[in-house]
N, C-alpha and C. Protein backbone atom coordinates (compact mmCIF):
# COMPACT_ATOMS: atom_id res chain seq x y z
N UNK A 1 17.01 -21.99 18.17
CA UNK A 1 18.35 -21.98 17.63
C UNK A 1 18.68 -20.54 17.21
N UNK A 2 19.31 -19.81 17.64
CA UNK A 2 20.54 -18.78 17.12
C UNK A 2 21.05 -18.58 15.53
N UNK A 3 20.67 -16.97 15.02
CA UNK A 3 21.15 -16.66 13.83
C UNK A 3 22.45 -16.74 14.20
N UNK A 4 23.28 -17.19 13.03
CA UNK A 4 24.54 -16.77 12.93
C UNK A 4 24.45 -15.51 12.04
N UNK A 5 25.93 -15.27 12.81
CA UNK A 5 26.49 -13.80 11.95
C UNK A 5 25.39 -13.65 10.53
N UNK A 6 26.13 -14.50 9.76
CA UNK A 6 25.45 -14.28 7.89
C UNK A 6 24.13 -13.95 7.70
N UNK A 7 23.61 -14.59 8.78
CA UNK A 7 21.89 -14.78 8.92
C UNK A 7 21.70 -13.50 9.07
N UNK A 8 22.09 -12.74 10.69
CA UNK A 8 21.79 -11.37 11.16
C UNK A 8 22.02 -10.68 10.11
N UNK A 9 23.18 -10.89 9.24
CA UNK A 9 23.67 -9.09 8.65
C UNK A 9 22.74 -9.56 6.87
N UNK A 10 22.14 -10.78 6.73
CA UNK A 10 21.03 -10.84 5.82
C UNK A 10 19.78 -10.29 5.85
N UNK A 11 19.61 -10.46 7.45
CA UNK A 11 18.08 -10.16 7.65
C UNK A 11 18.11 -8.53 7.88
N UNK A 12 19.16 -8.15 8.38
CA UNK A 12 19.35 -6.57 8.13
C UNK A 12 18.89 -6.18 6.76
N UNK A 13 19.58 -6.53 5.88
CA UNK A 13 19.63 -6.49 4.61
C UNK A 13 18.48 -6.53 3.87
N UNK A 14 17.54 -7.63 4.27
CA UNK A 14 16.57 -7.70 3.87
C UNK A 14 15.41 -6.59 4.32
N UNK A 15 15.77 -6.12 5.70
CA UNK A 15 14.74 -5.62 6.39
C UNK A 15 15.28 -3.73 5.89
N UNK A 16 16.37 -3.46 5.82
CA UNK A 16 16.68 -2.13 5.09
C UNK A 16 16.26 -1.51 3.62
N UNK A 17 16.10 -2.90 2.79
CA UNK A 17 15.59 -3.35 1.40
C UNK A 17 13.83 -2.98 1.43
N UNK A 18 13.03 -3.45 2.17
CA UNK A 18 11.94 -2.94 2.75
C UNK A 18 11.77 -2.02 2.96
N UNK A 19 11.99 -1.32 3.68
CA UNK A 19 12.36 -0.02 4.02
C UNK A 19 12.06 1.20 2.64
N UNK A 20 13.17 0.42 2.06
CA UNK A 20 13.88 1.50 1.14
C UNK A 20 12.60 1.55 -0.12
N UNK A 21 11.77 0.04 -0.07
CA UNK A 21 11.11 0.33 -1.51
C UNK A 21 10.00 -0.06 -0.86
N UNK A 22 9.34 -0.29 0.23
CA UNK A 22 8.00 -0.02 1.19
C UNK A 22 7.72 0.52 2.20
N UNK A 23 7.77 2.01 2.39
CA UNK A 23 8.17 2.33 4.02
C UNK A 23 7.09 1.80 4.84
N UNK A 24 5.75 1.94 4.17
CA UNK A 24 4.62 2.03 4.83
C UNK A 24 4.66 0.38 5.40
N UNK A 25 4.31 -0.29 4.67
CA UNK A 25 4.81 -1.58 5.11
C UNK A 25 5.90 -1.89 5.99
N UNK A 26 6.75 -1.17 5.61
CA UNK A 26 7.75 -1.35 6.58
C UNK A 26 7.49 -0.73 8.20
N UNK A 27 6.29 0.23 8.26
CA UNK A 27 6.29 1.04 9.03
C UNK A 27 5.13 -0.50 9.73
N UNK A 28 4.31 -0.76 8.82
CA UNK A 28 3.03 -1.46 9.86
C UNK A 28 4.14 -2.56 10.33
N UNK A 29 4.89 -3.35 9.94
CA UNK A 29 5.19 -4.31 10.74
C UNK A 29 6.43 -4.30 11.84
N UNK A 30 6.95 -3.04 12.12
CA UNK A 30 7.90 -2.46 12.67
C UNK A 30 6.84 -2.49 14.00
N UNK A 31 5.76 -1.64 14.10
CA UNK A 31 4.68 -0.93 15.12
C UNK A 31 4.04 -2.15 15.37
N UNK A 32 3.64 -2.89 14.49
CA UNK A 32 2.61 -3.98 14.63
C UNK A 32 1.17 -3.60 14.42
N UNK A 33 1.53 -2.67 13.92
CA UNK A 33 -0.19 -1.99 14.22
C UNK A 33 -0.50 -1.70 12.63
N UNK A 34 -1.43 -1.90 11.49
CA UNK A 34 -1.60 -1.91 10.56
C UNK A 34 -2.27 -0.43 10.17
N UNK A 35 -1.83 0.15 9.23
CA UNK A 35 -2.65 1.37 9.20
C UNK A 35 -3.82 1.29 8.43
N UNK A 36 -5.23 1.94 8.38
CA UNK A 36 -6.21 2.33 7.93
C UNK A 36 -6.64 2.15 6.93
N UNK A 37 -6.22 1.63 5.77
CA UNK A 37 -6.47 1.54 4.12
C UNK A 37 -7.65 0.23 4.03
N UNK A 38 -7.70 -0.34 5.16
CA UNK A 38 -9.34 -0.94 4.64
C UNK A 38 -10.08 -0.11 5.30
N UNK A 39 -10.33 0.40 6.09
CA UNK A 39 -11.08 1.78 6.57
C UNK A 39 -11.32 2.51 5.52
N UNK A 40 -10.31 3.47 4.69
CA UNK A 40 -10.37 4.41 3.65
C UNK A 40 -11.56 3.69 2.81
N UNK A 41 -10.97 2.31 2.76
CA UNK A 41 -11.63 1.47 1.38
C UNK A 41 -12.96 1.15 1.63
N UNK A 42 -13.44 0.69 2.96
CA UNK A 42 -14.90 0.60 3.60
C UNK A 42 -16.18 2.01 3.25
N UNK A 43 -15.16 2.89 3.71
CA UNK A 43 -16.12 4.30 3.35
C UNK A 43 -16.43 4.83 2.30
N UNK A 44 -15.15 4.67 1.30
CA UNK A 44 -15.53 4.53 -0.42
C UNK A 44 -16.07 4.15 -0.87
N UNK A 45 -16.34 2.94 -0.80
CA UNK A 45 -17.31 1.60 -1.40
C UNK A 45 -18.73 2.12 -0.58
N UNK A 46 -18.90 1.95 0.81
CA UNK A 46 -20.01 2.53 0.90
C UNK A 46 -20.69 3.64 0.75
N UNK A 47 -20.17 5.06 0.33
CA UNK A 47 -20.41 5.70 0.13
C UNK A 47 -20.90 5.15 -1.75
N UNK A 48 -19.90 4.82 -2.38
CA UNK A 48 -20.28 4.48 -3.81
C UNK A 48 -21.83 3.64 -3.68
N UNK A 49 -21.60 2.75 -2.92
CA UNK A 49 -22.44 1.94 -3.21
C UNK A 49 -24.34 2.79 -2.58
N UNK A 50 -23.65 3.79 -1.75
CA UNK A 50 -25.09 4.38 -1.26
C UNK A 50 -25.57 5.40 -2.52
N UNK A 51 -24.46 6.25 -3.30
CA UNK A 51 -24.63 6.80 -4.26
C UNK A 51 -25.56 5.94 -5.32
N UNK A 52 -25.30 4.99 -5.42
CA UNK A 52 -25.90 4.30 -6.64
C UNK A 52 -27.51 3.86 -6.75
N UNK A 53 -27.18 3.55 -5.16
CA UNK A 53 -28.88 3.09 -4.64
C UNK A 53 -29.78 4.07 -4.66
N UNK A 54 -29.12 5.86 -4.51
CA UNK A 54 -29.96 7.05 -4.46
C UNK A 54 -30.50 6.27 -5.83
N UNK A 55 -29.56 6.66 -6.55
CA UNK A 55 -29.72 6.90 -8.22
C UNK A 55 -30.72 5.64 -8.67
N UNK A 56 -30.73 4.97 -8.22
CA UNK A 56 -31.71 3.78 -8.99
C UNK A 56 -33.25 4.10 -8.34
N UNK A 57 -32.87 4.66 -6.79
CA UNK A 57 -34.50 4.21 -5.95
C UNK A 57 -34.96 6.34 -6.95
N UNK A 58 -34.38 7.37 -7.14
CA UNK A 58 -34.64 8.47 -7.74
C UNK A 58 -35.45 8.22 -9.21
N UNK A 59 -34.47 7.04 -10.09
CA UNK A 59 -35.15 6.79 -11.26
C UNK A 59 -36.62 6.13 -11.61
N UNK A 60 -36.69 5.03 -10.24
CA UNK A 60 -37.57 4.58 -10.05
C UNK A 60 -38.88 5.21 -9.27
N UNK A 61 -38.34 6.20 -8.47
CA UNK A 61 -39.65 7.12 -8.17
C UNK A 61 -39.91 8.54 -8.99
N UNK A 62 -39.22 8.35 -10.07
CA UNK A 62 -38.74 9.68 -10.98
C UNK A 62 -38.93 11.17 -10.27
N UNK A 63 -37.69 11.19 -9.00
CA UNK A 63 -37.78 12.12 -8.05
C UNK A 63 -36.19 13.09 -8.61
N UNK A 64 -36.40 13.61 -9.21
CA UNK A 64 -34.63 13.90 -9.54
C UNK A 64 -34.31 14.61 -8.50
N UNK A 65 -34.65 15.34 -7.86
CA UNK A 65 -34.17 16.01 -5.68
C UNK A 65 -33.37 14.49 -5.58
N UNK A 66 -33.71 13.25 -5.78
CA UNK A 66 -33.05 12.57 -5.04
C UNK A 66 -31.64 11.84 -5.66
N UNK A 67 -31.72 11.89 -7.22
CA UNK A 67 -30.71 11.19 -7.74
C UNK A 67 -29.40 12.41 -7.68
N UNK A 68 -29.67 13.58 -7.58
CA UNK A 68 -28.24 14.76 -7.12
C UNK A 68 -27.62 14.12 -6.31
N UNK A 69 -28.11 14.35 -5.03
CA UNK A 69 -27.21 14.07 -3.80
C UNK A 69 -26.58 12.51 -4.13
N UNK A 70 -27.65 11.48 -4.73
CA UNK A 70 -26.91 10.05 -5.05
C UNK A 70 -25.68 10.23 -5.70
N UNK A 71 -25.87 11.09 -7.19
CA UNK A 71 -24.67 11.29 -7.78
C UNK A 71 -23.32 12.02 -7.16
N UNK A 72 -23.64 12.97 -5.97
CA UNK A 72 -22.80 13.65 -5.30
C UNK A 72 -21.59 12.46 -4.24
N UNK A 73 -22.98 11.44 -4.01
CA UNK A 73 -22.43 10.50 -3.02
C UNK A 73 -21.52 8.99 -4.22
N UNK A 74 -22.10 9.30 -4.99
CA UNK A 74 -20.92 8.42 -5.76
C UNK A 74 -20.21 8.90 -6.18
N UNK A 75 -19.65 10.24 -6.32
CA UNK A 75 -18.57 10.82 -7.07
C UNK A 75 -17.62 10.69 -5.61
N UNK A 76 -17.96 11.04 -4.38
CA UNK A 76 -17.44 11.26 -3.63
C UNK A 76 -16.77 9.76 -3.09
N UNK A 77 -17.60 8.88 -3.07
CA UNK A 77 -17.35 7.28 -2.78
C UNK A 77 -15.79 7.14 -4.04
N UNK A 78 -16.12 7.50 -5.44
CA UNK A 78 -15.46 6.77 -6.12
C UNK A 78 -13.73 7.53 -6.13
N UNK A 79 -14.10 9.12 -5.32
CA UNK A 79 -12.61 9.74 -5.30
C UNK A 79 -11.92 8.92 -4.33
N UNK A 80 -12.80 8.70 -3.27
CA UNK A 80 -12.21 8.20 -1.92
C UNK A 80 -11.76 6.85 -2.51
N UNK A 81 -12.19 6.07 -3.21
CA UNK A 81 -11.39 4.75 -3.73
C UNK A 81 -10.33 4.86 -4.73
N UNK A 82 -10.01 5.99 -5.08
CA UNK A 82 -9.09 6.46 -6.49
C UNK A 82 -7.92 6.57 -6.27
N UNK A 83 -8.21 7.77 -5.23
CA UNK A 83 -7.08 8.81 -4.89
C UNK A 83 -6.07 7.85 -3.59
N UNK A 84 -5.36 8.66 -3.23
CA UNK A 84 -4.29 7.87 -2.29
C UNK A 84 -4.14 9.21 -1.40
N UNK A 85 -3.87 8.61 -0.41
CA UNK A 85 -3.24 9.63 1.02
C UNK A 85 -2.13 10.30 0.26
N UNK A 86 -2.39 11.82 0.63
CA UNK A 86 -1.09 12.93 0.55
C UNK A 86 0.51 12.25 0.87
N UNK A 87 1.17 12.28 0.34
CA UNK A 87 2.61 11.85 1.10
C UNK A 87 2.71 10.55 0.73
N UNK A 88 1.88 9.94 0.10
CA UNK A 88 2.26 8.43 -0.30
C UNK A 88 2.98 8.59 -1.38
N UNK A 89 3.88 7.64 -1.96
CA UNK A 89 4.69 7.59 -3.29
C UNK A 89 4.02 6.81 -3.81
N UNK A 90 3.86 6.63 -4.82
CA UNK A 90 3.17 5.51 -5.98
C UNK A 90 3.85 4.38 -6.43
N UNK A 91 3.73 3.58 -6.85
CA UNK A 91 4.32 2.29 -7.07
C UNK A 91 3.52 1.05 -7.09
């Protein structure tokens, strides 16, 4: 069945509204193609989570050479889950 008129110049409406206060969203379902942010979020977490494991298996072999780089790898895990892509707006 066929939008009428009211329907079309709603769903405009709705879909310009999107736009205006989600581009990114607006952008994945325009393309169809979803962008990257569980990716970003996969490498964070594992990186955090490899950081942590240095740090426990370092304490437990009381090797401190090894709990640095752990701590290096969780600082780095936990920016990558913090921070947001350049050019994003916040909200």
């Amino acid at each position: 069945m066929p939008l009428s008129d009211s329907e079309r110049r709603r769903l405009r409406e709705l879909e310009s509204d999107l736009a205006a206060q989600d581009p990114v969203l607006a952008r994945e379902l325009s393309t169809g193609r979803p962008t990257l942010r569980w990716l970003r979020r996969s490498a964070g977490l594992a990186l955090t989570v490899a950081g942590i494991e240095l740090i426990i298996m370092a304490m437990a072999a009381r090797l401190p050479g090894i709990g640095f780089p752990g701590f290096i790898l969780l600082l780095a895990g936990a920016c990558v889950l913090l921070t947001r892509r350049a050019g994003r707006r916040s909200g």
